[in-house]
C-alpha atoms as a PDB file:
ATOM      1  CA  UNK A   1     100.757  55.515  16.403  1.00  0.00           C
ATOM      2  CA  UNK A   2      97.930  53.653  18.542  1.00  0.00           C
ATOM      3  CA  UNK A   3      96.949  56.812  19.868  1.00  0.00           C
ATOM      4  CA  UNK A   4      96.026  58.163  16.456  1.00  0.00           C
ATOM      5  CA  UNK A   5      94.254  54.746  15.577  1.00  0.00           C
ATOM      6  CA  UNK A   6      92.499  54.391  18.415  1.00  0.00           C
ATOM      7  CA  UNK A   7      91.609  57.947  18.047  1.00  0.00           C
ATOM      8  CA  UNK A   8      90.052  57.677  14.531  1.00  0.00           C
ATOM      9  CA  UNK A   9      87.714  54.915  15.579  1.00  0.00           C
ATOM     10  CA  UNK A  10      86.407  57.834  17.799  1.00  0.00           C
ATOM     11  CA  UNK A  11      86.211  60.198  15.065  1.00  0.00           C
ATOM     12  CA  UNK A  12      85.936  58.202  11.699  1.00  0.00           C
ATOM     13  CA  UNK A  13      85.476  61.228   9.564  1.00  0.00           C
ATOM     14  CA  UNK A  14      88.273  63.314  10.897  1.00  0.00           C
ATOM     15  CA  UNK A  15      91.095  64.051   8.971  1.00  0.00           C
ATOM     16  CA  UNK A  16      94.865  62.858   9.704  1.00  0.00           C
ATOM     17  CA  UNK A  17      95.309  66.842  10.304  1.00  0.00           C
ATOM     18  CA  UNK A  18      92.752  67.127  12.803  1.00  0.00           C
ATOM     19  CA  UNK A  19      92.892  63.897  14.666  1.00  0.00           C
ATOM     20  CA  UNK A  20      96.858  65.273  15.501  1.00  0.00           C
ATOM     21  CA  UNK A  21      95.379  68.027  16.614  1.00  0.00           C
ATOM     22  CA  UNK A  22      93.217  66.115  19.473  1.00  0.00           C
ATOM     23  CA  UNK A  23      95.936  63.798  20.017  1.00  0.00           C
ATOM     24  CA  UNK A  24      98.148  66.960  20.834  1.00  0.00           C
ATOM     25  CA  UNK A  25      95.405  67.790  23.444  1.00  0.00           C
ATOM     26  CA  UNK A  26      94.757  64.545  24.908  1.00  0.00           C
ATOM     27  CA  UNK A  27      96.066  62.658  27.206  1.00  0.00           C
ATOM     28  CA  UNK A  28      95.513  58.763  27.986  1.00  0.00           C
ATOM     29  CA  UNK A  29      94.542  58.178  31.782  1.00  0.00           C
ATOM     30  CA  UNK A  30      93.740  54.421  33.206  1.00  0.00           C
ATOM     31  CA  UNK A  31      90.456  53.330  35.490  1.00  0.00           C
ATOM     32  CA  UNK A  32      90.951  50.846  37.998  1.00  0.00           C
ATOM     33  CA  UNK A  33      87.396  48.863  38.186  1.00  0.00           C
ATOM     34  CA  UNK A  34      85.184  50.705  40.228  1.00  0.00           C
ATOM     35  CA  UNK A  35      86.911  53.393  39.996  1.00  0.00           C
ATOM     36  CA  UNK A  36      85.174  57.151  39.484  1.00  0.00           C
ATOM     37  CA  UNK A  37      85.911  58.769  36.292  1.00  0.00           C
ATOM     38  CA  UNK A  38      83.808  62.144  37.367  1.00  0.00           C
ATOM     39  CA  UNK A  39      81.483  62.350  39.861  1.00  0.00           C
ATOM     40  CA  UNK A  40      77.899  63.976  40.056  1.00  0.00           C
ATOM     41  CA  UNK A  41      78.066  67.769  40.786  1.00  0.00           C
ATOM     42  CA  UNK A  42      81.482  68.087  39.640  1.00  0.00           C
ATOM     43  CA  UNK A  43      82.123  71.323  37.671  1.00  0.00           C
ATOM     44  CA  UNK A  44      83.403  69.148  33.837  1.00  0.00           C
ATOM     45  CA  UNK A  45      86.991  69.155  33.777  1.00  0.00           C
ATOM     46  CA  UNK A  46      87.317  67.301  30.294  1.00  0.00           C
ATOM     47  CA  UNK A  47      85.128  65.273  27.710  1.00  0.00           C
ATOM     48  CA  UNK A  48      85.984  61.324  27.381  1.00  0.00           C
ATOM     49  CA  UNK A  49      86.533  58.752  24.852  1.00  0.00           C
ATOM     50  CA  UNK A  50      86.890  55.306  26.197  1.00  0.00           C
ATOM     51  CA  UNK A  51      89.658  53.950  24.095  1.00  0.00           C
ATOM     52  CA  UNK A  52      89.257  50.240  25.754  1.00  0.00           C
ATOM     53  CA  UNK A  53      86.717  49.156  28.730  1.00  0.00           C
ATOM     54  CA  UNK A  54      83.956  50.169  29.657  1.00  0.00           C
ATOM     55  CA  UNK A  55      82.376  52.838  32.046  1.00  0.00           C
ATOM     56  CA  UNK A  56      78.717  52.518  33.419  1.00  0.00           C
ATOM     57  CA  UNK A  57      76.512  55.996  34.131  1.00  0.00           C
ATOM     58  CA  UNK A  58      74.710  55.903  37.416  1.00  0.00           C
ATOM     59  CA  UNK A  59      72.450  58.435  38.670  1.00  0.00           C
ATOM     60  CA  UNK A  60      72.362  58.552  42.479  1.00  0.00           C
ATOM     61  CA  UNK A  61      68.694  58.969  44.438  1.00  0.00           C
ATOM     62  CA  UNK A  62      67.679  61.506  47.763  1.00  0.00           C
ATOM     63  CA  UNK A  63      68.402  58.492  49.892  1.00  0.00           C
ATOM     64  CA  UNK A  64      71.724  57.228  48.440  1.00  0.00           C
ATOM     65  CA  UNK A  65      70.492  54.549  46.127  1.00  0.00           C
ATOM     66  CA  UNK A  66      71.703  54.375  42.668  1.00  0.00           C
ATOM     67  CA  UNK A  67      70.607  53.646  39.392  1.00  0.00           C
ATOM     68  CA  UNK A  68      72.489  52.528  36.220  1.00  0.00           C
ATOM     69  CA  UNK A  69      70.971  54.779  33.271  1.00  0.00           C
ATOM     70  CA  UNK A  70      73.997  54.089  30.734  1.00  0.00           C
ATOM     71  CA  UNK A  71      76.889  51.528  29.639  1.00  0.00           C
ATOM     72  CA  UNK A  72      79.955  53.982  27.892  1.00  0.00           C
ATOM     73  CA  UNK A  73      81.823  51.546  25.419  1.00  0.00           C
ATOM     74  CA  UNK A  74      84.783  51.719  22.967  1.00  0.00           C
ATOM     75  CA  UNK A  75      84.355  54.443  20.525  1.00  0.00           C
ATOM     76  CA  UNK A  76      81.925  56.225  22.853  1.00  0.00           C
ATOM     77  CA  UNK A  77      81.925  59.791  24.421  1.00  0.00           C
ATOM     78  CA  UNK A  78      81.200  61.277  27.975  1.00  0.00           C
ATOM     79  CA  UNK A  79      81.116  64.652  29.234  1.00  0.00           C
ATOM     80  CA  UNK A  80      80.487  66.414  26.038  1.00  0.00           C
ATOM     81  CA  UNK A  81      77.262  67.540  26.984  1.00  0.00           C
ATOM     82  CA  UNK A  82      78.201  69.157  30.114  1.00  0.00           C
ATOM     83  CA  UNK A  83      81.933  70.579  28.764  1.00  0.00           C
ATOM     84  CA  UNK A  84      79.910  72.330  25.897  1.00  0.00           C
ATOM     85  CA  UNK A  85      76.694  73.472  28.189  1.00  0.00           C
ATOM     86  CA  UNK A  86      79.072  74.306  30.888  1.00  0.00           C
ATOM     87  CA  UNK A  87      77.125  72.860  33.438  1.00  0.00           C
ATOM     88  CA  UNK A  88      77.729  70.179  35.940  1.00  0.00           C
ATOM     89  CA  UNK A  89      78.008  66.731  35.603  1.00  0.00           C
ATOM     90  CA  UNK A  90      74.690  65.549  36.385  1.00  0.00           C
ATOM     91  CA  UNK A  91      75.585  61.741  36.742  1.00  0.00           C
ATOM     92  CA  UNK A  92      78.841  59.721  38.463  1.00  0.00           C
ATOM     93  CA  UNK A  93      80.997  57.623  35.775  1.00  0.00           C
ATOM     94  CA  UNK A  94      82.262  54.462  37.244  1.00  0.00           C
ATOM     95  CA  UNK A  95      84.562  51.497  35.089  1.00  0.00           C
ATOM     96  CA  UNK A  96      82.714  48.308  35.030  1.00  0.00           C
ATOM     97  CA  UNK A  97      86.242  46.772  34.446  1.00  0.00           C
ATOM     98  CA  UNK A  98      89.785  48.075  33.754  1.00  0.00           C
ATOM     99  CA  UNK A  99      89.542  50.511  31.290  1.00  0.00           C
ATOM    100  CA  UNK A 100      91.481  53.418  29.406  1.00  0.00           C
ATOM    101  CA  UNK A 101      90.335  56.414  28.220  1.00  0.00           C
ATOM    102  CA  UNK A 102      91.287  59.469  26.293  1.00  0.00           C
ATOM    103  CA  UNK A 103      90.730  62.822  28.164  1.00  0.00           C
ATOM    104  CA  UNK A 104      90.498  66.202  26.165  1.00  0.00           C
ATOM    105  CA  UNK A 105      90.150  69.102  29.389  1.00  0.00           C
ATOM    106  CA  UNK A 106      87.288  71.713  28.803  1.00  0.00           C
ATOM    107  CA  UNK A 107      89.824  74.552  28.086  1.00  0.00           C
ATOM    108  CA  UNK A 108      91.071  72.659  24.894  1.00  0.00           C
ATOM    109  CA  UNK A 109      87.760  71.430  23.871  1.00  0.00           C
ATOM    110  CA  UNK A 110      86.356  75.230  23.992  1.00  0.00           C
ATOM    111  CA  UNK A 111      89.275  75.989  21.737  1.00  0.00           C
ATOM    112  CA  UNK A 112      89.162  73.418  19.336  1.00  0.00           C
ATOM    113  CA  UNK A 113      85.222  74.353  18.674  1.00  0.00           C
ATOM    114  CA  UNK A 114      86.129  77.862  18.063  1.00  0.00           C
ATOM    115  CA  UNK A 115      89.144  77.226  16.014  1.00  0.00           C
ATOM    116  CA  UNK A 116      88.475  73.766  13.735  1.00  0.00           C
ATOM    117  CA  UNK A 117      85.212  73.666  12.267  1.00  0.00           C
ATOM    118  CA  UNK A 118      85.579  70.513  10.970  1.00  0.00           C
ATOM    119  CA  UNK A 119      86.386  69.263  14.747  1.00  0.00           C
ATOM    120  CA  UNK A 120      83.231  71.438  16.122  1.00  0.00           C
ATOM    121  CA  UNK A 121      81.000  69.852  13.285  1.00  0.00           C
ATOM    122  CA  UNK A 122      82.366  65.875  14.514  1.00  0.00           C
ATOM    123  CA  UNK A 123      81.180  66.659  18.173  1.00  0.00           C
ATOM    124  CA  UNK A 124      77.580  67.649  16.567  1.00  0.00           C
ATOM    125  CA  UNK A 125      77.126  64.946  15.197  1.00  0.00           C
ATOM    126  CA  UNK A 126      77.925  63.275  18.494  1.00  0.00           C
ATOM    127  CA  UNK A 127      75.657  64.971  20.054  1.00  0.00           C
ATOM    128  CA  UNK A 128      73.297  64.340  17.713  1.00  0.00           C
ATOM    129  CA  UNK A 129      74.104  60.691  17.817  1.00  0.00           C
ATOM    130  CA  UNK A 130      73.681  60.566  21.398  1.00  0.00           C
ATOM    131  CA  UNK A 131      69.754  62.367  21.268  1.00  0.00           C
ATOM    132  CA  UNK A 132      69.097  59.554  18.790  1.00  0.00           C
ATOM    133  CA  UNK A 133      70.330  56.928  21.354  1.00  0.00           C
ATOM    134  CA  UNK A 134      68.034  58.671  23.811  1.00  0.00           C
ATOM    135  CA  UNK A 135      65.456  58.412  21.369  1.00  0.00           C
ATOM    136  CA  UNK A 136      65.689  54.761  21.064  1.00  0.00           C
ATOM    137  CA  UNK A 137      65.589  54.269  24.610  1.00  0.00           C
ATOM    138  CA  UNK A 138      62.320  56.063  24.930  1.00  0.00           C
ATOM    139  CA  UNK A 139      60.815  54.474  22.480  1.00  0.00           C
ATOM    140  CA  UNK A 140      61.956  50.841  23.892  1.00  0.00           C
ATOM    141  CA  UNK A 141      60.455  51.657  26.731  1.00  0.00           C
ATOM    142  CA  UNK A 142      57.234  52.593  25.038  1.00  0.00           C
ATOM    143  CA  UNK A 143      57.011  49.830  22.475  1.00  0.00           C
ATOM    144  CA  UNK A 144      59.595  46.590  23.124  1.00  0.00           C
ATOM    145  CA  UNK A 145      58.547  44.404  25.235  1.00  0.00           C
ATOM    146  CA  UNK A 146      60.086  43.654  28.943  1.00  0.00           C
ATOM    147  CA  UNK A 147      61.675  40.304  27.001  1.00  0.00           C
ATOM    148  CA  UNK A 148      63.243  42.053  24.145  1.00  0.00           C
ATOM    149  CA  UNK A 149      64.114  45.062  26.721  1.00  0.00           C
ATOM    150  CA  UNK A 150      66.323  41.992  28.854  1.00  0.00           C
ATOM    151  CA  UNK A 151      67.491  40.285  25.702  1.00  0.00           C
ATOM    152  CA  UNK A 152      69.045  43.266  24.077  1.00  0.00           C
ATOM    153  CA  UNK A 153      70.694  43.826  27.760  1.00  0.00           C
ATOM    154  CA  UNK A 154      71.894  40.611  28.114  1.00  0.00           C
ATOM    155  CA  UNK A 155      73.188  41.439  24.132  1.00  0.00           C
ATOM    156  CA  UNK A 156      74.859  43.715  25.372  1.00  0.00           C
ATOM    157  CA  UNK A 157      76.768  42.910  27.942  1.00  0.00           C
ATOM    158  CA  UNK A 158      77.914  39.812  26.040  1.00  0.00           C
ATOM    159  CA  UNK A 159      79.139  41.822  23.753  1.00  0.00           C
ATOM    160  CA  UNK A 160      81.543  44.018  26.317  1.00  0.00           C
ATOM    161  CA  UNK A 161      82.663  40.927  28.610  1.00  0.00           C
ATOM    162  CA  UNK A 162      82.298  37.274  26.678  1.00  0.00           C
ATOM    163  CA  UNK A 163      85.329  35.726  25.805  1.00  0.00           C
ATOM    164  CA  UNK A 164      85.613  33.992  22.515  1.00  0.00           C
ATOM    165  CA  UNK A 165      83.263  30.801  22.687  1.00  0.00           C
ATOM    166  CA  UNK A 166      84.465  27.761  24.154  1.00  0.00           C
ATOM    167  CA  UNK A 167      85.382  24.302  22.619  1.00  0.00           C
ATOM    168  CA  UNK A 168      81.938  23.374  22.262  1.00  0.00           C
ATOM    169  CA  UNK A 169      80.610  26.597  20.856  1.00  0.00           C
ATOM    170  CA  UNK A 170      78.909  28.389  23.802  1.00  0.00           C
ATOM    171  CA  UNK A 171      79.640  31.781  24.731  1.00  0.00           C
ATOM    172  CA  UNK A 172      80.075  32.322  28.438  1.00  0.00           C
ATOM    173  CA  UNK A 173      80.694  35.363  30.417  1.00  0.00           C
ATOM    174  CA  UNK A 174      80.024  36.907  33.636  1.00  0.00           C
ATOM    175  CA  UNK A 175      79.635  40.596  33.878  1.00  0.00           C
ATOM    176  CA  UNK A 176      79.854  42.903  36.697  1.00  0.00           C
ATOM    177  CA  UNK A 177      76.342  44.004  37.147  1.00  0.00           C
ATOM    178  CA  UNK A 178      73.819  41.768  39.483  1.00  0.00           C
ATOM    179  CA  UNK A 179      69.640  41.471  38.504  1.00  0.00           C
ATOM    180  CA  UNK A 180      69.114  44.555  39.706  1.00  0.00           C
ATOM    181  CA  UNK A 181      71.507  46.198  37.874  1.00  0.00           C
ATOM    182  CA  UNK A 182      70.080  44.602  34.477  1.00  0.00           C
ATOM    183  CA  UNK A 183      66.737  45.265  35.439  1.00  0.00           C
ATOM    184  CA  UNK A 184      67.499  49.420  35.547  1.00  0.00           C
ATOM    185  CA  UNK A 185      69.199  49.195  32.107  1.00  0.00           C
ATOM    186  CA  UNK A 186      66.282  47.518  30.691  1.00  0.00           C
ATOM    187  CA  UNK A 187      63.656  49.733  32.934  1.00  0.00           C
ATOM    188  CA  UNK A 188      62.316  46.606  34.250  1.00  0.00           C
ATOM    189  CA  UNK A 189      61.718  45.265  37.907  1.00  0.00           C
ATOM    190  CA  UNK A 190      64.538  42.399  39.273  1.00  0.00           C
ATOM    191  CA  UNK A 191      61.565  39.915  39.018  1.00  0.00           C
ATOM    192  CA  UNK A 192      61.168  40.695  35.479  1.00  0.00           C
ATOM    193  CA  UNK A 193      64.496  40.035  34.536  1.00  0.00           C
ATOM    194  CA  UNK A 194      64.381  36.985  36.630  1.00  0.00           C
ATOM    195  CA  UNK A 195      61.091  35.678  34.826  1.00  0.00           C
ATOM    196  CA  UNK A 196      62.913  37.075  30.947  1.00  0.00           C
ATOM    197  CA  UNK A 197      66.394  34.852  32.198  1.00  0.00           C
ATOM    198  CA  UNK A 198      63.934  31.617  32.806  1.00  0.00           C
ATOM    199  CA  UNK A 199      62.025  31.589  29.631  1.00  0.00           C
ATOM    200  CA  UNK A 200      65.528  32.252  27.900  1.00  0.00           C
ATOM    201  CA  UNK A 201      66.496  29.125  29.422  1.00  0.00           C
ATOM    202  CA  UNK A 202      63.674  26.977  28.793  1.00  0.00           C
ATOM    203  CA  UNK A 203      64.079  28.093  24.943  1.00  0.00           C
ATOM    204  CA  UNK A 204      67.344  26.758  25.143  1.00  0.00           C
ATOM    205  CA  UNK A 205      68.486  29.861  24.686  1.00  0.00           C
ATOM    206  CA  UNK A 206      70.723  30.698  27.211  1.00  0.00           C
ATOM    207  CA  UNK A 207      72.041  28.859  30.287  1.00  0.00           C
ATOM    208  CA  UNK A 208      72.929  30.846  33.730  1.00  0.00           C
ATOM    209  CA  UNK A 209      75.172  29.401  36.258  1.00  0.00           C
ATOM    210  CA  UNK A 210      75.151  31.872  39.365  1.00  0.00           C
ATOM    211  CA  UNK A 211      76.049  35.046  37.606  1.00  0.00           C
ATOM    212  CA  UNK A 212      77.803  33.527  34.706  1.00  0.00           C
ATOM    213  CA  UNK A 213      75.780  33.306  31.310  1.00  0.00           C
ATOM    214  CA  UNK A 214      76.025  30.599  28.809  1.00  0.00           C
ATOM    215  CA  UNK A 215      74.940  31.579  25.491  1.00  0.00           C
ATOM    216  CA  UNK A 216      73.536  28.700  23.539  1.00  0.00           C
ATOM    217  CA  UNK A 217      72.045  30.249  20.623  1.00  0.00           C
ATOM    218  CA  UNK A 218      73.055  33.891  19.946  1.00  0.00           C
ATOM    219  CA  UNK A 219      70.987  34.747  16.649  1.00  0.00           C
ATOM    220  CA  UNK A 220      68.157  33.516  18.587  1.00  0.00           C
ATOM    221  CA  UNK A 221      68.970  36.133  21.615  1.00  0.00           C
ATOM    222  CA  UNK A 222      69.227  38.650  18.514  1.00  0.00           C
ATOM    223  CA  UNK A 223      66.110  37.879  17.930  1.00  0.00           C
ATOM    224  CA  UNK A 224      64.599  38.189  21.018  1.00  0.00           C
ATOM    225  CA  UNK A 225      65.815  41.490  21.537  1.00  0.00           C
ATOM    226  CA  UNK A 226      64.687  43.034  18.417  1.00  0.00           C
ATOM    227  CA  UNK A 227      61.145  41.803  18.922  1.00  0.00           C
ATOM    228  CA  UNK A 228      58.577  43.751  19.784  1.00  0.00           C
END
């Protein structure tokens, strides 16, 4: 069943037994781009796996600006944190494009933790997972450079909306996030970016037509965003 696939590329280590037992809880809802998935100061109604899509994290200032902290993508989790904490959701979840997700409500997440403790041990690690991914952020921040910091964005996003390359080998795509968007997931300022995107482009690198990007060399943008 696709469900159950799907499923176990969530939760690789479960057994048949237990992913039934999630699928028997969950339910498959669609996002409309732009839509909200939860919104910031909601009590947590479920956890989230994003079966296809993608859903971006965006923290919301005093005076109404917002900031992108996180891109969710296939195989990835949301909510967990504040379904098991029992606090509210501290961020607003919006889909960068048409997406689907699986959604598991708090009631039958509290259950399964108490009840499977092979399920309860697969959301650890998670959560665990998820520290380590903050980790690595930090530690970005503190030690890549602004150009590896853009690269690995720009990575990144190719690697959620690009298309498979064109005749002549180049891999274009145009995703739904402006400069300034970039620039927050890779902690930068706008001109940064802007300064990363032209040196990319006089390396032959990539090419940029408006907001569409034209990969030229990819293992060289690989590159780029692993140095430090």
């Amino acid at each position: 069943m696709k469900g159950t696939f799907t499923l176990r590329r969530i939760f690789p280590q479960l057994k048949d037994a237990d992913l039934l037992t999630i699928q028997n809880t969950a339910s498959i809802m669609k996002v409309r781009k732009s839509q909200n998935l939860f919104i910031a100061g909601d009590s947590p109604r479920a956890i989230y796996a994003v079966a296809n899509g993608c859903i971006k994290i965006i923290r919301e200032g005093l005076e109404g600006e917002t900031v992108i902290t996180r891109i969710v993508r296939p195989g990835q989790i949301l909510g967990l944190r504040e379904v098991i904490g029992e606090f509210k959701y501290s961020r607003t979840a919006v889909a960068l494009k048409d997406s689907e997700v699986f959604s598991i409500d708090s009631h039958s997440v509290s259950s399964m933790v108490q009840n499977y403790p092979s399920i309860s041990i697969q959301f650890m690690k998670i959560f665990c997972h998820e520290l380590a991914r903050m980790e690595v952020r930090i530690e970005s921040d503190l030690y890549h450079s602004a150009k590896s910091r853009v690269s690995s964005v720009i990575y990144e996003l190719h690697t959620l909306f690009a298309d498979t390359p064109a005749e002549d080998n180049k891999i274009v795509f145009t995703p739904p996030l402006n400069r300034k968007d970039i620039a927050e997931l890779a902690d930068v300022t706008p001109e940064t970016v802007s300064r990363v995107i032209a040196d990319l482009r006089a390396s032959q690198i990539i090419e940029t037509h408006g907001a569409a990007f034209h990969i030229q060399d990819i293992n060289a943008l690989l590159i780029e965003a692993e140095d430090h």
